[in-house]
PDB file of N, CA and C in Angstrom:
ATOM      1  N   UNK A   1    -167.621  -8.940-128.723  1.00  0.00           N
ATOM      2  CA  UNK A   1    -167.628 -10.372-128.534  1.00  0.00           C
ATOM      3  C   UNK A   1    -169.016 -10.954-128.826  1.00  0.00           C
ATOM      4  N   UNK A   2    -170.182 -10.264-128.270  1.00  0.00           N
ATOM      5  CA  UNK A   2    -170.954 -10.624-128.722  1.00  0.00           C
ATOM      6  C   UNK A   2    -171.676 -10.642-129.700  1.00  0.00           C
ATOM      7  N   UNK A   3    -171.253 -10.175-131.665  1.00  0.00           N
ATOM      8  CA  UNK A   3    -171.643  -9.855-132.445  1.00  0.00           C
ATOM      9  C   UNK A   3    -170.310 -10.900-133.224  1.00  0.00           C
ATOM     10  N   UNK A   4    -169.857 -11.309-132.750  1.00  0.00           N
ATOM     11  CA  UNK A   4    -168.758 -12.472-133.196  1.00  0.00           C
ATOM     12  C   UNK A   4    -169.602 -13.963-132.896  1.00  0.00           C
ATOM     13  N   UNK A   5    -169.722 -13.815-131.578  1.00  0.00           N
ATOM     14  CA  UNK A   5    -170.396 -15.184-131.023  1.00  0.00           C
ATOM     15  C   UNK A   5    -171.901 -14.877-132.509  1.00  0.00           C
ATOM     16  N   UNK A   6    -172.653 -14.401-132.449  1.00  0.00           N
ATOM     17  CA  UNK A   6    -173.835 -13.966-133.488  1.00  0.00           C
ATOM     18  C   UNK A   6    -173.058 -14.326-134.820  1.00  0.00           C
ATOM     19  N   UNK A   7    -172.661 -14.331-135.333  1.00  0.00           N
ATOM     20  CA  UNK A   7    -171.553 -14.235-136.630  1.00  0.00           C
ATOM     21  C   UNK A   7    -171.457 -16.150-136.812  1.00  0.00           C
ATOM     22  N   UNK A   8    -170.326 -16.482-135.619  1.00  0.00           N
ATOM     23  CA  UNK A   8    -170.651 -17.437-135.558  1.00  0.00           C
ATOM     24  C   UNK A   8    -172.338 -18.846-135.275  1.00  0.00           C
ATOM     25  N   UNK A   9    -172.795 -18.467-134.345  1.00  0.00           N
ATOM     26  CA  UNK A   9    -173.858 -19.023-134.498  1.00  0.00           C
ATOM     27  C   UNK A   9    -174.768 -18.626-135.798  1.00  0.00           C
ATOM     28  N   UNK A  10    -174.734 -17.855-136.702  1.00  0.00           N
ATOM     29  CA  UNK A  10    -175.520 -17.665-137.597  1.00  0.00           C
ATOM     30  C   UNK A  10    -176.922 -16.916-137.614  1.00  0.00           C
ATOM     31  N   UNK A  11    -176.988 -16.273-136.637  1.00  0.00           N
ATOM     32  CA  UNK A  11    -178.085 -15.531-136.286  1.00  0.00           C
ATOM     33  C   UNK A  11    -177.810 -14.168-135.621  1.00  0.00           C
ATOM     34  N   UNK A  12    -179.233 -13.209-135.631  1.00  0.00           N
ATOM     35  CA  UNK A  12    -179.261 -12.489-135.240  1.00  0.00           C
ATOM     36  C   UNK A  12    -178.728 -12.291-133.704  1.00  0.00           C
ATOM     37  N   UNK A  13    -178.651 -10.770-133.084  1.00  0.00           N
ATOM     38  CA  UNK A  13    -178.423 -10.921-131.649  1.00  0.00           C
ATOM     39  C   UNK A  13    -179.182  -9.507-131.277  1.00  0.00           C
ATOM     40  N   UNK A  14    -179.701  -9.444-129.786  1.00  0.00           N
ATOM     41  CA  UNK A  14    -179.921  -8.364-129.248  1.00  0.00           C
ATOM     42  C   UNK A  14    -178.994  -7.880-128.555  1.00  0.00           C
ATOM     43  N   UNK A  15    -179.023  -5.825-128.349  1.00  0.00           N
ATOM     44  CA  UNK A  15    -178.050  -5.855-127.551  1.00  0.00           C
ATOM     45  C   UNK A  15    -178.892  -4.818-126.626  1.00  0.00           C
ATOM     46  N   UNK A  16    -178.542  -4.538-125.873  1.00  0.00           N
ATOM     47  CA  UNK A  16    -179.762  -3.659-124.636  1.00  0.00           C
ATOM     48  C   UNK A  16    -178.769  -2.626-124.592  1.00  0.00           C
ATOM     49  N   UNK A  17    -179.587  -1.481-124.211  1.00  0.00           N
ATOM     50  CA  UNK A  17    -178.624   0.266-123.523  1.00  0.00           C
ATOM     51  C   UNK A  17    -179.412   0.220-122.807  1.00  0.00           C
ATOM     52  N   UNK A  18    -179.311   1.431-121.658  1.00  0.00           N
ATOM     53  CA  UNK A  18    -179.802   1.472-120.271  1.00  0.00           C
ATOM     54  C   UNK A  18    -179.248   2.783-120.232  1.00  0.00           C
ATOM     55  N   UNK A  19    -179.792   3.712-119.268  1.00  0.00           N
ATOM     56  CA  UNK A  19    -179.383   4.721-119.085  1.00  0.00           C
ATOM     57  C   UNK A  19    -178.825   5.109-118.422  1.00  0.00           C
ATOM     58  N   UNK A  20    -178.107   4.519-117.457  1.00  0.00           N
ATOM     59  CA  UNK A  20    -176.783   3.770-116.762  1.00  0.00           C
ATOM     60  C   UNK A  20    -175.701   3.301-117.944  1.00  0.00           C
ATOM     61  N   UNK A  21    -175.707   2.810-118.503  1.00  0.00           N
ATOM     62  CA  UNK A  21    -174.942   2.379-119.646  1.00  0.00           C
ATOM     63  C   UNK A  21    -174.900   3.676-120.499  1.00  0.00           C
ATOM     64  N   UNK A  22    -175.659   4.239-121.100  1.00  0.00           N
ATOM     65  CA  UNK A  22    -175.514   5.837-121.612  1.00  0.00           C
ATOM     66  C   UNK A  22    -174.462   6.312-120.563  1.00  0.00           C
ATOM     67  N   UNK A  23    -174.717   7.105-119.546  1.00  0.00           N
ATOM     68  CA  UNK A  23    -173.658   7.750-118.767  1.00  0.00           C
ATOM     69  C   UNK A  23    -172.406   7.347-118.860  1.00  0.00           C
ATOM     70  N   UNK A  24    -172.481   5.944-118.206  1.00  0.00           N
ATOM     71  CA  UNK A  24    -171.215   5.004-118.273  1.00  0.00           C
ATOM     72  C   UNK A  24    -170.608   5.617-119.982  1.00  0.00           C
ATOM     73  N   UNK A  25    -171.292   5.171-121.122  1.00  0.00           N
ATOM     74  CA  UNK A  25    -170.241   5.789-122.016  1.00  0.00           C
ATOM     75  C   UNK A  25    -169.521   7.291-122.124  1.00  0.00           C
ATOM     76  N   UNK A  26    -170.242   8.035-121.781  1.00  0.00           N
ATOM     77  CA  UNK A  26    -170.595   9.390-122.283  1.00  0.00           C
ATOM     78  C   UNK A  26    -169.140   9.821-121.033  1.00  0.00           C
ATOM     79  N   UNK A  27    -169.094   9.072-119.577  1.00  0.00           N
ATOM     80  CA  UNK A  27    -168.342   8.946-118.661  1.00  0.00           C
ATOM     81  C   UNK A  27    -168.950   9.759-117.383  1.00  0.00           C
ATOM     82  N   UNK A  28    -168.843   9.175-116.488  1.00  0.00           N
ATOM     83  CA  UNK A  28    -169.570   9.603-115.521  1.00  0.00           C
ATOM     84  C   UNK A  28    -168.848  11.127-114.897  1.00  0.00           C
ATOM     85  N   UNK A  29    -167.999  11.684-115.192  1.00  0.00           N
ATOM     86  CA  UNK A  29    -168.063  13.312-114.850  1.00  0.00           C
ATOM     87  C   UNK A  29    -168.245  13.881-116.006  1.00  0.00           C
ATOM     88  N   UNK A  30    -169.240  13.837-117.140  1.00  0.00           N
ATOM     89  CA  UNK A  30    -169.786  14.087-118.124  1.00  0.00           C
ATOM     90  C   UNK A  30    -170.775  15.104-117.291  1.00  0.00           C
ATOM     91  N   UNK A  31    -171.322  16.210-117.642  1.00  0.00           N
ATOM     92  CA  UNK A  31    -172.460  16.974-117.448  1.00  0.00           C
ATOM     93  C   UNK A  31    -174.129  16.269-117.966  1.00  0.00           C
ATOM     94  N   UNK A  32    -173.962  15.705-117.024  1.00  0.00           N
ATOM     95  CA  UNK A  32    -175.831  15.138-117.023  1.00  0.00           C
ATOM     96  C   UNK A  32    -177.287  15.859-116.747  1.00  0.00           C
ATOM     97  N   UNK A  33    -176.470  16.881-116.802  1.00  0.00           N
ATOM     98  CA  UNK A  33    -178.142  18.196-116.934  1.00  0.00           C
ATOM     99  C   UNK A  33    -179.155  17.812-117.657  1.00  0.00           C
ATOM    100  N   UNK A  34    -180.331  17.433-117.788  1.00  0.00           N
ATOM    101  CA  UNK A  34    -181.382  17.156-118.198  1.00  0.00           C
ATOM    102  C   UNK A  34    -181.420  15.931-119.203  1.00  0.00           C
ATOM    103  N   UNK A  35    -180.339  15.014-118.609  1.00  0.00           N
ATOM    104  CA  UNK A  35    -179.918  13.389-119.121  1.00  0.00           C
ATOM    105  C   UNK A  35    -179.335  13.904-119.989  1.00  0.00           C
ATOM    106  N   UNK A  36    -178.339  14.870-120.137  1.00  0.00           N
ATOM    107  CA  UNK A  36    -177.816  15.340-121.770  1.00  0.00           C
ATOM    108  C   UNK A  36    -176.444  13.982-121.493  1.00  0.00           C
ATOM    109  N   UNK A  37    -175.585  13.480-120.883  1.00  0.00           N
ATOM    110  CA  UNK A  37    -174.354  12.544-121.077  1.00  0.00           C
ATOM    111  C   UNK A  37    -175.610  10.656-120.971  1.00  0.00           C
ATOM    112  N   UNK A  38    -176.622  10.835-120.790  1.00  0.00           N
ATOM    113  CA  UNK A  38    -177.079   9.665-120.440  1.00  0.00           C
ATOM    114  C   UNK A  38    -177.267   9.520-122.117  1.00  0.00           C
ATOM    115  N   UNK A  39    -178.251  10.602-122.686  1.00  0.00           N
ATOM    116  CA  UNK A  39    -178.842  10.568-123.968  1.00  0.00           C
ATOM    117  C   UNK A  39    -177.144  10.232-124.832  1.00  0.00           C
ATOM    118  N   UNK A  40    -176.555  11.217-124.609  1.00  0.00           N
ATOM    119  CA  UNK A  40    -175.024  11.122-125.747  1.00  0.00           C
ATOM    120  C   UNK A  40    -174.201   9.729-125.413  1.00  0.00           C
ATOM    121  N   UNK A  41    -174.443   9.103-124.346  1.00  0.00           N
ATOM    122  CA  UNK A  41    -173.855   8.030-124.532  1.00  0.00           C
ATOM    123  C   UNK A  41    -174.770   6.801-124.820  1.00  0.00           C
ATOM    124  N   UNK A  42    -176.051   6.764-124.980  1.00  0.00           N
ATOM    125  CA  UNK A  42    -176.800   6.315-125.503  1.00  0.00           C
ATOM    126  C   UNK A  42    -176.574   6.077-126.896  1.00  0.00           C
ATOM    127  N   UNK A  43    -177.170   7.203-127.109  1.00  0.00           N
ATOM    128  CA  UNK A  43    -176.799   7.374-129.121  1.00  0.00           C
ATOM    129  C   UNK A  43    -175.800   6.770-129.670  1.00  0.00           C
ATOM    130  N   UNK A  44    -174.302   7.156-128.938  1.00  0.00           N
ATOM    131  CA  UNK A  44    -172.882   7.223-129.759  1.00  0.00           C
ATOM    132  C   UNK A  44    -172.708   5.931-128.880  1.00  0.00           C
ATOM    133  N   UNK A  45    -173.291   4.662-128.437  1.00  0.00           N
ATOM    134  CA  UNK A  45    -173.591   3.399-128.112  1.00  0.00           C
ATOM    135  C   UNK A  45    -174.163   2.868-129.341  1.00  0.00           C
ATOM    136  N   UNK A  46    -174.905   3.321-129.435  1.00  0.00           N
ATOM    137  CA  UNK A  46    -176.280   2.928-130.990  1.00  0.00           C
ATOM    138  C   UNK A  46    -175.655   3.070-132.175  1.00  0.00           C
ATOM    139  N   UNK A  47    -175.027   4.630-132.610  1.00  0.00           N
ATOM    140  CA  UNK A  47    -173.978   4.049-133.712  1.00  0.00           C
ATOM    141  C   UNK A  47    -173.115   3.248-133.470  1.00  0.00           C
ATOM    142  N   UNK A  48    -172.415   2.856-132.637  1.00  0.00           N
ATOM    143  CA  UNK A  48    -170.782   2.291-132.378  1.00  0.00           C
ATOM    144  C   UNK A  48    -172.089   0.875-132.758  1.00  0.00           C
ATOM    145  N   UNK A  49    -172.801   0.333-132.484  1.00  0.00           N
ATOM    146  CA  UNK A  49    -173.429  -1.069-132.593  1.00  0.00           C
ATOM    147  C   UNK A  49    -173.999  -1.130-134.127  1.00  0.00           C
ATOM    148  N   UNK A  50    -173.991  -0.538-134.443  1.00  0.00           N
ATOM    149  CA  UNK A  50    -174.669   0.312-135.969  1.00  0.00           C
ATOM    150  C   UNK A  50    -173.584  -0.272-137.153  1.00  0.00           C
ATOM    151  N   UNK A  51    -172.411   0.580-136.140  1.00  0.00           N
ATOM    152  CA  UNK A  51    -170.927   0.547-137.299  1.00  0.00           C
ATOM    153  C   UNK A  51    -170.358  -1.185-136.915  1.00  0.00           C
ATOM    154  N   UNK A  52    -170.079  -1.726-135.986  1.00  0.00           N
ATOM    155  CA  UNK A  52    -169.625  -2.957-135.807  1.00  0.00           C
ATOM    156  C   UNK A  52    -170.598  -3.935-136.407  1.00  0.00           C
ATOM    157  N   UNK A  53    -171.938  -3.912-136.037  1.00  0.00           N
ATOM    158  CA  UNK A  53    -172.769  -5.117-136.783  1.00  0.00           C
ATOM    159  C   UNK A  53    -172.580  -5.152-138.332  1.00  0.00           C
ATOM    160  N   UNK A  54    -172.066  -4.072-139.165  1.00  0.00           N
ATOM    161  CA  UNK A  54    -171.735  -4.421-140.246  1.00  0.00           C
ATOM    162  C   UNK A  54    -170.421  -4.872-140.579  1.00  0.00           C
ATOM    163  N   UNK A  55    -169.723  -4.884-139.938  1.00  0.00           N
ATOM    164  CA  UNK A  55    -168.583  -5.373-140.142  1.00  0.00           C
ATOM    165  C   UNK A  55    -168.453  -7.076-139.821  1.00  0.00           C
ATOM    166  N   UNK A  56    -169.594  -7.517-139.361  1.00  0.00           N
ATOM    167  CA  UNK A  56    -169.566  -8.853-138.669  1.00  0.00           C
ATOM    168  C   UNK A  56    -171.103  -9.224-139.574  1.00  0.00           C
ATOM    169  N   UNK A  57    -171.575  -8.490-140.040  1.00  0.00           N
ATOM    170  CA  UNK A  57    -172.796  -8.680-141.230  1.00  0.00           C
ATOM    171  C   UNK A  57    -173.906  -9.888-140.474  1.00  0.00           C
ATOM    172  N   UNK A  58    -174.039  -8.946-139.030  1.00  0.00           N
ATOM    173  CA  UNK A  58    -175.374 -10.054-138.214  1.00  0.00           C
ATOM    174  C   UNK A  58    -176.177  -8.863-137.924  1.00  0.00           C
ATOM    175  N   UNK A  59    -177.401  -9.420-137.893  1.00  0.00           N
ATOM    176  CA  UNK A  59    -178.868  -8.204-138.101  1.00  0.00           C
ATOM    177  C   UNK A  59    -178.513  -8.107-136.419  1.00  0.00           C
ATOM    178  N   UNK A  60    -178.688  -6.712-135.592  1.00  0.00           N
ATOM    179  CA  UNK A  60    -179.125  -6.405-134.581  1.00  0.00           C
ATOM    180  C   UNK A  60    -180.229  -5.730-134.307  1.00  0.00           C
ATOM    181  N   UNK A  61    -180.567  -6.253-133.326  1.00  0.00           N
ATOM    182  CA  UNK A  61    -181.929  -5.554-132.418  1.00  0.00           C
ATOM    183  C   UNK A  61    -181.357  -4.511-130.924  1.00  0.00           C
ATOM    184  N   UNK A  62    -181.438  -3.756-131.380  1.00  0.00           N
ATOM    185  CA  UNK A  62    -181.164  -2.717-130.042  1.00  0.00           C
ATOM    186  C   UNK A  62    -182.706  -2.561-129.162  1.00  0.00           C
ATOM    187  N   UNK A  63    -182.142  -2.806-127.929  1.00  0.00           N
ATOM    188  CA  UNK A  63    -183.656  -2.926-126.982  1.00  0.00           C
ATOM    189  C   UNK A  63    -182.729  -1.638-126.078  1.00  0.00           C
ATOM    190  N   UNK A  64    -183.876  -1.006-125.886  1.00  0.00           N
ATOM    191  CA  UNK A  64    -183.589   0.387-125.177  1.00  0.00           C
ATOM    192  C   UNK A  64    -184.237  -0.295-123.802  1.00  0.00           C
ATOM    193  N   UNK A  65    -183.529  -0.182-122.669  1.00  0.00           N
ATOM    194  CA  UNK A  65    -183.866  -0.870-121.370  1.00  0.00           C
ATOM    195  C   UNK A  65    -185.446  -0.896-121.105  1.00  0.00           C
ATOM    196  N   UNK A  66    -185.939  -1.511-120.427  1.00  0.00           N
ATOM    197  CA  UNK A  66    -187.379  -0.908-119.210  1.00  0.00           C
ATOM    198  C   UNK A  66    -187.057   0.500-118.653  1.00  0.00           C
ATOM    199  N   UNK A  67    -187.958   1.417-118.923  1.00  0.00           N
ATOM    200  CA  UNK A  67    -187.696   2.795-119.122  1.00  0.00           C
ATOM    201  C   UNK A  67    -189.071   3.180-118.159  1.00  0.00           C
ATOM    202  N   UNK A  68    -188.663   3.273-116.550  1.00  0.00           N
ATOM    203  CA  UNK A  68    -189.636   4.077-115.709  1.00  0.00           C
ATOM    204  C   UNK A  68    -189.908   5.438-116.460  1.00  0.00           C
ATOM    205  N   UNK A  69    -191.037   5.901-115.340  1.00  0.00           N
ATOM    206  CA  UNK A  69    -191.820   7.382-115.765  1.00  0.00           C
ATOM    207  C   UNK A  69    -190.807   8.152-115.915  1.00  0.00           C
ATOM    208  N   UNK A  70    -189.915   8.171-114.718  1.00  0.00           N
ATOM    209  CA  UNK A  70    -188.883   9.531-114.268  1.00  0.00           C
ATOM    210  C   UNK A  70    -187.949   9.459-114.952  1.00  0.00           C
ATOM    211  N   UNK A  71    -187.648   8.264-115.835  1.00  0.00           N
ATOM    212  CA  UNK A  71    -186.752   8.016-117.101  1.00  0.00           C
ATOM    213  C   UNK A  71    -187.321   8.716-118.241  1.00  0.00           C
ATOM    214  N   UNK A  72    -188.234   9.170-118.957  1.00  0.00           N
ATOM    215  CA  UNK A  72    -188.795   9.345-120.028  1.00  0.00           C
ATOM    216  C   UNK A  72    -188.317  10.577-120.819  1.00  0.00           C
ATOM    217  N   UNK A  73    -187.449  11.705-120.184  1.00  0.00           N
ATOM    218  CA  UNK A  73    -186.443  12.416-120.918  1.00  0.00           C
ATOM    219  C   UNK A  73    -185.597  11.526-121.888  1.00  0.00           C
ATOM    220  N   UNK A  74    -184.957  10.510-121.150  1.00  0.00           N
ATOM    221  CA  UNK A  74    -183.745  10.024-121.627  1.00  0.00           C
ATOM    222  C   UNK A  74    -184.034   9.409-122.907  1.00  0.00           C
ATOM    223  N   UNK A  75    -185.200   8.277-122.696  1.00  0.00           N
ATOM    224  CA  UNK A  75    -185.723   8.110-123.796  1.00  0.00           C
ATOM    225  C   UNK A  75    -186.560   9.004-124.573  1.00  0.00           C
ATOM    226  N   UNK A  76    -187.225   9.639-124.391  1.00  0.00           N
ATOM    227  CA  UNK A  76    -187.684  10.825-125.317  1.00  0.00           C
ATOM    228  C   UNK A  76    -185.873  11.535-126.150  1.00  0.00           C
ATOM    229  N   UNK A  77    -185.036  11.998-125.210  1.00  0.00           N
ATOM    230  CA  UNK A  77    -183.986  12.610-126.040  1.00  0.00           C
ATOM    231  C   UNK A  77    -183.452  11.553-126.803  1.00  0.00           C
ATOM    232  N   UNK A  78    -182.962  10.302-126.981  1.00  0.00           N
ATOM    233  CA  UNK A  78    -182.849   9.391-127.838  1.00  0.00           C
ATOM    234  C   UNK A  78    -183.270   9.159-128.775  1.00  0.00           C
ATOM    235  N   UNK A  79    -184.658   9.666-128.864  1.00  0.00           N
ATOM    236  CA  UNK A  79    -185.622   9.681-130.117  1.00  0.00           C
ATOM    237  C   UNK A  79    -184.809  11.149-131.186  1.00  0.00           C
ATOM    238  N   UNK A  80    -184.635  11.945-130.444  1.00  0.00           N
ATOM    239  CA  UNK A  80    -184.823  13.475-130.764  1.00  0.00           C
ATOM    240  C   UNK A  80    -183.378  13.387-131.440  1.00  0.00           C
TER     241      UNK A  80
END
């Protein structure tokens, strides 16, 4: 919806992940050993936004949440 609303208004849009939102995809009785379902639902979040923004042909900005210290696996494995 929100890459439609973007479509329509004519502009770009941001969309945020969180590492709460990773899990949430990945599903929360996913095995989260060393953020491994936080990181995989992260990512396969990032393509799925990857593959839809072209289909709706609006530039996205993916903002990876505010990322505390004790977070820095999750984002480090996101990179990786």
């Amino acid at each position: 919806a929100c890459m439609e609303a973007a479509k329509k208004a004519g502009g770009p849009i941001m969309v945020t992940s969180s590492r709460g939102g990773g899990q949430f995809i990945a599903g929360k009785a996913a095995d989260n050993t060393d953020d491994a379902a936080c990181i995989a639902g992260s990512v396969a979040g990032a393509l799925h936004v990857r593959a839809v923004a072209k289909l709706y042909g609006v530039p996205v900005i993916l903002h990876s949440d505010h990322c505390q210290k004790a977070w820095l696996p999750w984002f480090d494995g996101m990179i990786k």
